[in-house]
PDB file of N, CA and C in Angstrom:
ATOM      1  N   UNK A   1     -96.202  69.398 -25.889  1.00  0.00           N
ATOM      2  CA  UNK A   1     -95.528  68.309 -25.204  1.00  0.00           C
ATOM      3  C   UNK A   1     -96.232  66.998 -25.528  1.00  0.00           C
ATOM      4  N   UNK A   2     -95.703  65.729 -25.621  1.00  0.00           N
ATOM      5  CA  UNK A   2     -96.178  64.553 -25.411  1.00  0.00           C
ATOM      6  C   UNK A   2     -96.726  64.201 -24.859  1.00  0.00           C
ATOM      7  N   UNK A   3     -96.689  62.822 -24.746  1.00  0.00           N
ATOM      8  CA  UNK A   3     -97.823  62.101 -23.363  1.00  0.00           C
ATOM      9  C   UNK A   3     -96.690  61.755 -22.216  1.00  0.00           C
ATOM     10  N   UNK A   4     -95.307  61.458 -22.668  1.00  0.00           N
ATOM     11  CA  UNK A   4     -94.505  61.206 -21.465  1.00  0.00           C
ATOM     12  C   UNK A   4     -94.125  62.736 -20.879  1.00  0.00           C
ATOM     13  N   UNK A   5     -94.107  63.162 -21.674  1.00  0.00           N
ATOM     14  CA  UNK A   5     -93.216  64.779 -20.854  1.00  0.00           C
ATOM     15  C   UNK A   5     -94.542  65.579 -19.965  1.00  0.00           C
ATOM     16  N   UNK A   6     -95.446  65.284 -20.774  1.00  0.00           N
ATOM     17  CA  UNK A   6     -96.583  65.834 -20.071  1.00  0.00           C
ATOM     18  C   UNK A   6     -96.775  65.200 -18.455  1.00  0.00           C
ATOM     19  N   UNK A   7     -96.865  64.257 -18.681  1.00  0.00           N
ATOM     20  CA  UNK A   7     -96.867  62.857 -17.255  1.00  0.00           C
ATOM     21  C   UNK A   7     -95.937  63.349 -16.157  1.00  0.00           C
ATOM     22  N   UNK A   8     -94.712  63.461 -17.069  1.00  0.00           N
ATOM     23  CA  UNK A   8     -93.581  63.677 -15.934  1.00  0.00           C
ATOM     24  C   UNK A   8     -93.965  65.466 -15.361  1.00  0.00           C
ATOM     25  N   UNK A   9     -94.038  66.335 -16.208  1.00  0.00           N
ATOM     26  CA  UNK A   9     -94.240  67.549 -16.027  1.00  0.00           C
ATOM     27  C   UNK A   9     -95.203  67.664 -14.889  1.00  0.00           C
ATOM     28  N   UNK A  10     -95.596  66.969 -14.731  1.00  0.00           N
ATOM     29  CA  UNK A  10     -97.414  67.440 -13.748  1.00  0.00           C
ATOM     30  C   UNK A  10     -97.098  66.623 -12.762  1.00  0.00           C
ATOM     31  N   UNK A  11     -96.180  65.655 -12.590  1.00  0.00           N
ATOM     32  CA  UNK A  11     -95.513  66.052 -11.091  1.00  0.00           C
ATOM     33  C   UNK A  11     -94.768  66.920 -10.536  1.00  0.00           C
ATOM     34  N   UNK A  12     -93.884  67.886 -11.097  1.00  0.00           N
ATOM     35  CA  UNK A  12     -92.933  68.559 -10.412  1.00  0.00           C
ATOM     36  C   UNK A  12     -93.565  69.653  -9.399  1.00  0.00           C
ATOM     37  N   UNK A  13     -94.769  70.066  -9.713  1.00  0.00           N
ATOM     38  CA  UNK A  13     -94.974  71.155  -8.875  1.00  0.00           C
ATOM     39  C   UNK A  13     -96.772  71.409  -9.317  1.00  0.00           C
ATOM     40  N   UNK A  14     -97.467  72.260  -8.350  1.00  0.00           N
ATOM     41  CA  UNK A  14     -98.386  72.058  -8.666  1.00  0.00           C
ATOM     42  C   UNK A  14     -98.445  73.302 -10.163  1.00  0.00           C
ATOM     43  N   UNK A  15     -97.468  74.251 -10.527  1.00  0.00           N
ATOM     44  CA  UNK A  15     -97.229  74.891 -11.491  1.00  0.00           C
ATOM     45  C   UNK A  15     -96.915  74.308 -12.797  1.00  0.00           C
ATOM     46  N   UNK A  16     -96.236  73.186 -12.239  1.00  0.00           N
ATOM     47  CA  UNK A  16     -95.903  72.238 -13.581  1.00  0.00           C
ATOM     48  C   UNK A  16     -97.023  71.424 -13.700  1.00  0.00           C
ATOM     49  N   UNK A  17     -97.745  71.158 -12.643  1.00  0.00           N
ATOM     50  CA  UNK A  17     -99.285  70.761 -12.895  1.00  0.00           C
ATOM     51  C   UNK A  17    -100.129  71.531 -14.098  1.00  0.00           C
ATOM     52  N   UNK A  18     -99.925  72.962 -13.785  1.00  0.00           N
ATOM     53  CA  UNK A  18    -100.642  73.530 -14.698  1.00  0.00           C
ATOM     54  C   UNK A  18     -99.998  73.966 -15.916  1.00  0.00           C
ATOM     55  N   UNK A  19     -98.680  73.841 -15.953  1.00  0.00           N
ATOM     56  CA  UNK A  19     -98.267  73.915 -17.434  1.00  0.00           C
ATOM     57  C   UNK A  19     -98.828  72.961 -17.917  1.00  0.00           C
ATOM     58  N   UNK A  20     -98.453  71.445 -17.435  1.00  0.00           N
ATOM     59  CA  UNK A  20     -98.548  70.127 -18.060  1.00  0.00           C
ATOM     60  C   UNK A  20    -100.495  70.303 -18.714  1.00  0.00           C
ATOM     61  N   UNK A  21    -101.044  70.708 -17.786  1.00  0.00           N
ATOM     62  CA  UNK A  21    -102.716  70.919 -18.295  1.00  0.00           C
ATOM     63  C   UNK A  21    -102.945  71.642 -19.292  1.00  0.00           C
ATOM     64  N   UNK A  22    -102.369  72.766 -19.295  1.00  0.00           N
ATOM     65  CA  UNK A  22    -102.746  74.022 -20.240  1.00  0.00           C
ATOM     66  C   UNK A  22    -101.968  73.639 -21.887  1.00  0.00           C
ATOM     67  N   UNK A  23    -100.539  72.838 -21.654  1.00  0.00           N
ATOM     68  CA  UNK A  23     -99.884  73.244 -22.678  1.00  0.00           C
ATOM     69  C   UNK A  23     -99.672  71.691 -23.311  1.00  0.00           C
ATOM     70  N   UNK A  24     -99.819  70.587 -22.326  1.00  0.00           N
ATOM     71  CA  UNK A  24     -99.807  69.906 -22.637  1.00  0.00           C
ATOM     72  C   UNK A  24    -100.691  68.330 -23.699  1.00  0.00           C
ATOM     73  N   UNK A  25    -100.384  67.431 -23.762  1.00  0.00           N
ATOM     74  CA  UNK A  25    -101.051  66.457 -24.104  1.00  0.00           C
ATOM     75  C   UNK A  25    -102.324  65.836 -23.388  1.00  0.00           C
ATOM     76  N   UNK A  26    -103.231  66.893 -22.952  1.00  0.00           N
ATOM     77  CA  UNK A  26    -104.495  66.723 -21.958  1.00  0.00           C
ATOM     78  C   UNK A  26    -104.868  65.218 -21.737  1.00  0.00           C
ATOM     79  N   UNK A  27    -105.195  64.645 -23.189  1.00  0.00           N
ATOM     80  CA  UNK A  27    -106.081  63.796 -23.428  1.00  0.00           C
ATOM     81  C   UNK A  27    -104.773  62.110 -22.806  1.00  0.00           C
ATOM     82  N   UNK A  28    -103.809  62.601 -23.384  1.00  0.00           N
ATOM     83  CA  UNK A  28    -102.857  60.961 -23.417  1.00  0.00           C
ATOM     84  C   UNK A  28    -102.554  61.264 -22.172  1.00  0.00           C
ATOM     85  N   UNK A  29    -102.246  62.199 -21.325  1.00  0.00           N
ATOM     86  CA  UNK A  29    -101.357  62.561 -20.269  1.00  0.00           C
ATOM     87  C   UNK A  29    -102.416  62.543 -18.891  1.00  0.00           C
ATOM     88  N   UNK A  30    -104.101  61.821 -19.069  1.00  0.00           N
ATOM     89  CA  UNK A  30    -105.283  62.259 -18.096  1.00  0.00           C
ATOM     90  C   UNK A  30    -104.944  61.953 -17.088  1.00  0.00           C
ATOM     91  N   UNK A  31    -104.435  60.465 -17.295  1.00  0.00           N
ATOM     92  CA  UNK A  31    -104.234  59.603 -15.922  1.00  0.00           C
ATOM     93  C   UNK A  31    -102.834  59.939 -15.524  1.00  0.00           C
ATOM     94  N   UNK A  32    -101.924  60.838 -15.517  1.00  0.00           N
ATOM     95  CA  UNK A  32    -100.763  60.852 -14.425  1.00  0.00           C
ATOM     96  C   UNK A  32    -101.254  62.350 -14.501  1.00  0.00           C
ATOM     97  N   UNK A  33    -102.119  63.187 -14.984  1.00  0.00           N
ATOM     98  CA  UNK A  33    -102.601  64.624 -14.325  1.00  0.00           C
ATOM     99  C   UNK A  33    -103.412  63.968 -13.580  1.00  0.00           C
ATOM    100  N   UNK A  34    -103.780  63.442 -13.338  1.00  0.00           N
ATOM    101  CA  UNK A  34    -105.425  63.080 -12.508  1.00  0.00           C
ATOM    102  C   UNK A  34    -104.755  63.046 -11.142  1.00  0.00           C
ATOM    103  N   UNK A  35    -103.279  61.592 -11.445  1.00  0.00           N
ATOM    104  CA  UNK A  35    -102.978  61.322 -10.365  1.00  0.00           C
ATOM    105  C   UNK A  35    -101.656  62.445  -9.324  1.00  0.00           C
ATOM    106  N   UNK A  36    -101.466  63.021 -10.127  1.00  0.00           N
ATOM    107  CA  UNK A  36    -100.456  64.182  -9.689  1.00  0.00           C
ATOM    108  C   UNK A  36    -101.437  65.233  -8.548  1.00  0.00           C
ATOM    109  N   UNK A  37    -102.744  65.535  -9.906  1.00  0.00           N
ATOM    110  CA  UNK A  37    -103.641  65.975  -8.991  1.00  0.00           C
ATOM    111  C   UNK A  37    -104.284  65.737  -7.345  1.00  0.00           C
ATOM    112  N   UNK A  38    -104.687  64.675  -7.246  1.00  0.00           N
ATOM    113  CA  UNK A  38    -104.409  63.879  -6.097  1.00  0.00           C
ATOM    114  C   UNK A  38    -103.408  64.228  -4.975  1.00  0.00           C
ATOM    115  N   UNK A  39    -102.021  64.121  -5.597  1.00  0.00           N
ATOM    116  CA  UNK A  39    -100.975  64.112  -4.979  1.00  0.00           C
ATOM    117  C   UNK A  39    -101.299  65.590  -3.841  1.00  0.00           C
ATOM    118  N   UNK A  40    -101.175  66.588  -5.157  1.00  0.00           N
ATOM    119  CA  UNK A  40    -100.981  67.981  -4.519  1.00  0.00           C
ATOM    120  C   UNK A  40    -102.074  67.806  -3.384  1.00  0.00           C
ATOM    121  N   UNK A  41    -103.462  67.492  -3.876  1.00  0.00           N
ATOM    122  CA  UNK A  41    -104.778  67.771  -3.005  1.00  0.00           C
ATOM    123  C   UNK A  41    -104.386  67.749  -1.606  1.00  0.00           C
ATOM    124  N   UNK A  42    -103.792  66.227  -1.641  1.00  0.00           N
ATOM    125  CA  UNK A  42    -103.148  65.510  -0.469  1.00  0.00           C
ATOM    126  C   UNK A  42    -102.594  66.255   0.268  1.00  0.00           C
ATOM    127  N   UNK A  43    -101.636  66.703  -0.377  1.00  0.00           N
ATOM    128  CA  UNK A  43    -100.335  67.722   0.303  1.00  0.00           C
ATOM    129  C   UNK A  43    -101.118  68.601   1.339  1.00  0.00           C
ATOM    130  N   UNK A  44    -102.152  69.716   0.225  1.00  0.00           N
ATOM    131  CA  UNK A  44    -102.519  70.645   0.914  1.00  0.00           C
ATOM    132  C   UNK A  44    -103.581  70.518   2.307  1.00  0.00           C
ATOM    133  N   UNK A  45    -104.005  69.550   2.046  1.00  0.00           N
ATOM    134  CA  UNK A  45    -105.010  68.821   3.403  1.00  0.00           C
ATOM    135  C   UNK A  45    -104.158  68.529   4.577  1.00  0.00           C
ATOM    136  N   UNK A  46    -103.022  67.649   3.984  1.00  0.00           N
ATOM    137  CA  UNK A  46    -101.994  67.623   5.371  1.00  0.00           C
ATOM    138  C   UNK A  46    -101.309  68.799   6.011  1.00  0.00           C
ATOM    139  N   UNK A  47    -101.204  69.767   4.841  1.00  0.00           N
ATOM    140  CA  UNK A  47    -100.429  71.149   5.245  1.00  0.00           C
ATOM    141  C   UNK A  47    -101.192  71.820   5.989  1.00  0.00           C
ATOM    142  N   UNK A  48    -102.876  71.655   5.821  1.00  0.00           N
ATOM    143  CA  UNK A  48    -103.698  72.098   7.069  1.00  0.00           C
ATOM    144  C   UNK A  48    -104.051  71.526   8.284  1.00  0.00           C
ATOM    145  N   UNK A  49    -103.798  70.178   8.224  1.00  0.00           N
ATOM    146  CA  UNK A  49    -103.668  69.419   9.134  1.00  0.00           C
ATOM    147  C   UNK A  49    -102.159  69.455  10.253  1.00  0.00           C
ATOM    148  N   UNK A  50    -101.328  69.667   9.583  1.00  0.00           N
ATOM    149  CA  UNK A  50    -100.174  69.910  10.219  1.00  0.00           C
ATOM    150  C   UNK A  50    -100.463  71.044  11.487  1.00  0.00           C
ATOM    151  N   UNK A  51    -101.176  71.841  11.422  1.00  0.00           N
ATOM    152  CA  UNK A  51    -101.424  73.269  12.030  1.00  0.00           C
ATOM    153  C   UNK A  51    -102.018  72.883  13.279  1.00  0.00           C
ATOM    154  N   UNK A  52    -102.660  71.715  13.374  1.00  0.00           N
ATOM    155  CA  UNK A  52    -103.384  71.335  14.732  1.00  0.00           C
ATOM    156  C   UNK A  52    -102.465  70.140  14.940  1.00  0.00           C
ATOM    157  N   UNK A  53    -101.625  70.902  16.810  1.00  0.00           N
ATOM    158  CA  UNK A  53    -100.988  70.076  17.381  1.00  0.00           C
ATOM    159  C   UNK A  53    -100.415  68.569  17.753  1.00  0.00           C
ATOM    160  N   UNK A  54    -101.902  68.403  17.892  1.00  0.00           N
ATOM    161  CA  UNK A  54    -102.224  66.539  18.124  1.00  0.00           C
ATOM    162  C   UNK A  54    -102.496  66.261  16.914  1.00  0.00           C
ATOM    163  N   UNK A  55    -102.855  66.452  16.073  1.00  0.00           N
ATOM    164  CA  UNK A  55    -102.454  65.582  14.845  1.00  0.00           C
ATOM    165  C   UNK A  55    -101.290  65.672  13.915  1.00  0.00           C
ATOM    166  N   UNK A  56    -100.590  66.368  13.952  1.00  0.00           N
ATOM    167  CA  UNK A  56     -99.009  66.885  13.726  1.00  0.00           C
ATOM    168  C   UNK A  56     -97.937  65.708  13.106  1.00  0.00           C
ATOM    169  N   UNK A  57     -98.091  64.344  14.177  1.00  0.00           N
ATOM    170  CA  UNK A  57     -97.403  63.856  14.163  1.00  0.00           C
ATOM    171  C   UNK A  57     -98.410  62.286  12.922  1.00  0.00           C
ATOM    172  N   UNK A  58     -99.562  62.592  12.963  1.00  0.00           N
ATOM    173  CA  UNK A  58    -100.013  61.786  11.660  1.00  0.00           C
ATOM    174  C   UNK A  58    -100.087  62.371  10.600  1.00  0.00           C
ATOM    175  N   UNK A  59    -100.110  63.564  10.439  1.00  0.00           N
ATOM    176  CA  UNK A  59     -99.898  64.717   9.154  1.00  0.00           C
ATOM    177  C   UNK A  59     -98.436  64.322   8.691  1.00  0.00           C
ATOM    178  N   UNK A  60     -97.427  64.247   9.864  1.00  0.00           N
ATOM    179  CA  UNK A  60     -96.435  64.203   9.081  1.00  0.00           C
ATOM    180  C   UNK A  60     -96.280  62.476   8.604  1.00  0.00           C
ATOM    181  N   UNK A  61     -96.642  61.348   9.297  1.00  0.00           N
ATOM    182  CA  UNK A  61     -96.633  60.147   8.829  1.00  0.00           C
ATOM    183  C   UNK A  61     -97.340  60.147   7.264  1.00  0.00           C
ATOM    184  N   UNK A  62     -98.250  60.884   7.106  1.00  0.00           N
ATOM    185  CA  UNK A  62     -99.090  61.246   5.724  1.00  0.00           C
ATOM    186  C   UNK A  62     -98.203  61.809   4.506  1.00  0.00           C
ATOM    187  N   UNK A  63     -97.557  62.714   5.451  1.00  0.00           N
ATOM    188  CA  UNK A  63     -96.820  63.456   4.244  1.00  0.00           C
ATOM    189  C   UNK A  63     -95.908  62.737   3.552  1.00  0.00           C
ATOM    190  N   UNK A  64     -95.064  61.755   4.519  1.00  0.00           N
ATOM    191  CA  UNK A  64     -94.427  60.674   4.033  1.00  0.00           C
ATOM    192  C   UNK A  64     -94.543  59.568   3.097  1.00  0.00           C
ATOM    193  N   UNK A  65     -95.914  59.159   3.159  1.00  0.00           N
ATOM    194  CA  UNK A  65     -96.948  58.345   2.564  1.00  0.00           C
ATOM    195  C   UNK A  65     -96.750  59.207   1.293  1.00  0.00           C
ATOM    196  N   UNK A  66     -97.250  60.617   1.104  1.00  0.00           N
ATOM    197  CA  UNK A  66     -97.289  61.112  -0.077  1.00  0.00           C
ATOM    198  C   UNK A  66     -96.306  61.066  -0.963  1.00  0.00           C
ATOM    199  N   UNK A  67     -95.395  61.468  -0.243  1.00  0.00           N
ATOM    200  CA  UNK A  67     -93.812  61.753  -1.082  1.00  0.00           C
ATOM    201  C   UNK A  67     -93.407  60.328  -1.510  1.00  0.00           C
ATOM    202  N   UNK A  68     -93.291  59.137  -0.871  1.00  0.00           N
ATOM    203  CA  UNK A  68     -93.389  58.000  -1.462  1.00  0.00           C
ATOM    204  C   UNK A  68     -94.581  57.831  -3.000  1.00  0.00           C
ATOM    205  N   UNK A  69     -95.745  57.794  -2.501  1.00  0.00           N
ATOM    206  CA  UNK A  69     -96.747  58.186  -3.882  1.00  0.00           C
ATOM    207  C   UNK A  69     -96.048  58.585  -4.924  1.00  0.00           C
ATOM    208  N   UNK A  70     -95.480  60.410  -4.810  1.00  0.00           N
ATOM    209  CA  UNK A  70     -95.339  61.121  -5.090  1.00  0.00           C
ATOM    210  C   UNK A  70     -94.077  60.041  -6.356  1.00  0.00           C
ATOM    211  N   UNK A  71     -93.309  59.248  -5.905  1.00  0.00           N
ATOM    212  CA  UNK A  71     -91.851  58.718  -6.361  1.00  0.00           C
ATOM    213  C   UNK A  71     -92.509  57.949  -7.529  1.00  0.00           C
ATOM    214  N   UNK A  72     -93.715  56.823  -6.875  1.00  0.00           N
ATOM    215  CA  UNK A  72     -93.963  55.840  -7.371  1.00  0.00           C
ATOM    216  C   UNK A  72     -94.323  56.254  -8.578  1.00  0.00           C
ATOM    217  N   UNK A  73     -95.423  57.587  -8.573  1.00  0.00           N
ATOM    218  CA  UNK A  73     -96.318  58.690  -9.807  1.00  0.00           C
ATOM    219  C   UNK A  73     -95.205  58.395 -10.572  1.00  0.00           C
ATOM    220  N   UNK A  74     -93.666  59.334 -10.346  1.00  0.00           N
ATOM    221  CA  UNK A  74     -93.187  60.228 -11.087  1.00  0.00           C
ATOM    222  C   UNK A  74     -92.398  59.002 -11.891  1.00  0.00           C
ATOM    223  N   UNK A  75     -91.930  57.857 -11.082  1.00  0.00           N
ATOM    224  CA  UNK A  75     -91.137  56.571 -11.943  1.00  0.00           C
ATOM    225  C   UNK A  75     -92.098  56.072 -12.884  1.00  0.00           C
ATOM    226  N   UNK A  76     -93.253  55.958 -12.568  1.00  0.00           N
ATOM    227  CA  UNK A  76     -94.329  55.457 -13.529  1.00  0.00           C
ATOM    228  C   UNK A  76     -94.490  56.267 -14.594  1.00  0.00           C
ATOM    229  N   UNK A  77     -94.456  57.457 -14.726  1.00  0.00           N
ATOM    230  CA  UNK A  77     -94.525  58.782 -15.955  1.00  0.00           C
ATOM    231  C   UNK A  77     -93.764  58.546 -17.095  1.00  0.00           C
ATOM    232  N   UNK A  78     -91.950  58.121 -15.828  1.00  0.00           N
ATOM    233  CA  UNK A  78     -90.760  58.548 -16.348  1.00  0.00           C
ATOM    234  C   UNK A  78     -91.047  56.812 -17.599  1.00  0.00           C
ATOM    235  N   UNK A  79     -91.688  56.483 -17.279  1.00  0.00           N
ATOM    236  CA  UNK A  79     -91.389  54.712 -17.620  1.00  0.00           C
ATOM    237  C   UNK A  79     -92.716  55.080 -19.070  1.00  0.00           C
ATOM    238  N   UNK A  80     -93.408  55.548 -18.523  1.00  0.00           N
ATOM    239  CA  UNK A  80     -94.845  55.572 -19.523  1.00  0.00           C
ATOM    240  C   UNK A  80     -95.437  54.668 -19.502  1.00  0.00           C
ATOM    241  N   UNK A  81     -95.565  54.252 -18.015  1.00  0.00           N
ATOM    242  CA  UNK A  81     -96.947  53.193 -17.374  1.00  0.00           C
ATOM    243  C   UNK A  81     -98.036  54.024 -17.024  1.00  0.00           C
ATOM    244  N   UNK A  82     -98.786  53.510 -16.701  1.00  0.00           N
ATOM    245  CA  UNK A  82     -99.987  53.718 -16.081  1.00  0.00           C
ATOM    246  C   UNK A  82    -100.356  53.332 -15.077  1.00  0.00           C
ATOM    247  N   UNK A  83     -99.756  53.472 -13.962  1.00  0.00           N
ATOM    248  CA  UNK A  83     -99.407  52.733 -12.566  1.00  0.00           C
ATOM    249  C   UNK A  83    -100.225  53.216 -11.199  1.00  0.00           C
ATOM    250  N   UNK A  84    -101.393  52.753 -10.601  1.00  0.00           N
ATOM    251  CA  UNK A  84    -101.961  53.561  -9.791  1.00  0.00           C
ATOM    252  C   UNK A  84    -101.693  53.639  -8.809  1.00  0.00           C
ATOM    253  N   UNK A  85    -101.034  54.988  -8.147  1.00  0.00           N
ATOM    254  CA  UNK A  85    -100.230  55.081  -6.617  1.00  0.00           C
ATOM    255  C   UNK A  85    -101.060  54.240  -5.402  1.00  0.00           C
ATOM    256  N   UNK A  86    -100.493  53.946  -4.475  1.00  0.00           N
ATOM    257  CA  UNK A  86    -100.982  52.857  -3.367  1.00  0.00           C
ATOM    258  C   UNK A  86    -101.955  53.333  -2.632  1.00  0.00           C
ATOM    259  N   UNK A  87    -103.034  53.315  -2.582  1.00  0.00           N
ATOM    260  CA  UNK A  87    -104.336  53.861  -1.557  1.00  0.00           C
ATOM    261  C   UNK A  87    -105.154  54.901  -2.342  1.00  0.00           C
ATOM    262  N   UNK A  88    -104.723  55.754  -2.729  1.00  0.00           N
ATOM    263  CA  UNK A  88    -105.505  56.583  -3.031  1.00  0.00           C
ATOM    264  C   UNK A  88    -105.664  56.637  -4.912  1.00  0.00           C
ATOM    265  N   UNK A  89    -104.947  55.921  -5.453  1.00  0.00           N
ATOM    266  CA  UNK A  89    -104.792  56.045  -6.925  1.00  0.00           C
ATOM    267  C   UNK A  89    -106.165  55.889  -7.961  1.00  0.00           C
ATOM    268  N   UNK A  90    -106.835  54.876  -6.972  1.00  0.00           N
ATOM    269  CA  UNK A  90    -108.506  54.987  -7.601  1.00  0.00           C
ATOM    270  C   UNK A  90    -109.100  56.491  -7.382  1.00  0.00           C
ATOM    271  N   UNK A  91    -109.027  57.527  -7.027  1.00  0.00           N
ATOM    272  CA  UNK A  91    -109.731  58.524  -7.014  1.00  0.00           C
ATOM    273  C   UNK A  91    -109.544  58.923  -7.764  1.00  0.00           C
ATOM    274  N   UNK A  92    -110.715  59.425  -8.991  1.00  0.00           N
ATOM    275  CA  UNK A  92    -110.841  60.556 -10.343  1.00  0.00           C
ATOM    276  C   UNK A  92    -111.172  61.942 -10.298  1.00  0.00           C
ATOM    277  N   UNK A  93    -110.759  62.710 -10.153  1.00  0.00           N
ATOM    278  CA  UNK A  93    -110.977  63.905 -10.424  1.00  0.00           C
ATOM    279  C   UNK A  93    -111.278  64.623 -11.713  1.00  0.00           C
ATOM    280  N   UNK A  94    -110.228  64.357 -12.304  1.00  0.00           N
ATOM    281  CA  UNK A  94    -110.390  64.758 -14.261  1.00  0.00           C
ATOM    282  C   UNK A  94    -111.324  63.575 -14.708  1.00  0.00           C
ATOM    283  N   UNK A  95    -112.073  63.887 -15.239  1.00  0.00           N
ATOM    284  CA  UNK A  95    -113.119  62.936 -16.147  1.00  0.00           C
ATOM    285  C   UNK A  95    -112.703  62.918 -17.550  1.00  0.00           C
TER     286      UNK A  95
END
């Protein structure tokens, strides 16, 4: 895959995360895996957060936050920018 298909790929799922890693354009594609990466992390922190009552209702304000992210990532891929999602887009994970 390319650097755009790769980009777009590693948002759809955290499976297409790992196609996009394994099969893809590692090196051109770092920064929308990095930031996809992120994304999911996110997800799964709120999905444990969701589980305790009183915070329920900021888990889900979060999740919202994400899925917005989540749009901004995937238009930026689709475009072949390099666009860093709102709040959290400075965090590196992939080096």
């Amino acid at each position: 895959m390319d650097k755009k298909a790769t980009g777009i790929v590693a948002y759809i799922s955290i499976i297409g995360w790992l196609i996009a890693f394994f099969a893809g354009d590692r090196e051109g594609a770092k920064f929308h895996l990095n930031q996809a990466l992120i994304l999911a992390v996110g997800e799964i922190i709120v999905g444990i957060l969701s589980a305790i009552p009183i915070v329920n209702i900021v888990a889900g304000i979060i999740s919202l936050f994400l899925v917005v992210c989540w749009f901004i990532g995937l238009i930026g891929a689709c475009k072949g920018e390099e666009k860093e999602i709102p709040l959290i887009g400075g965090i590196k994970i992939l080096k």
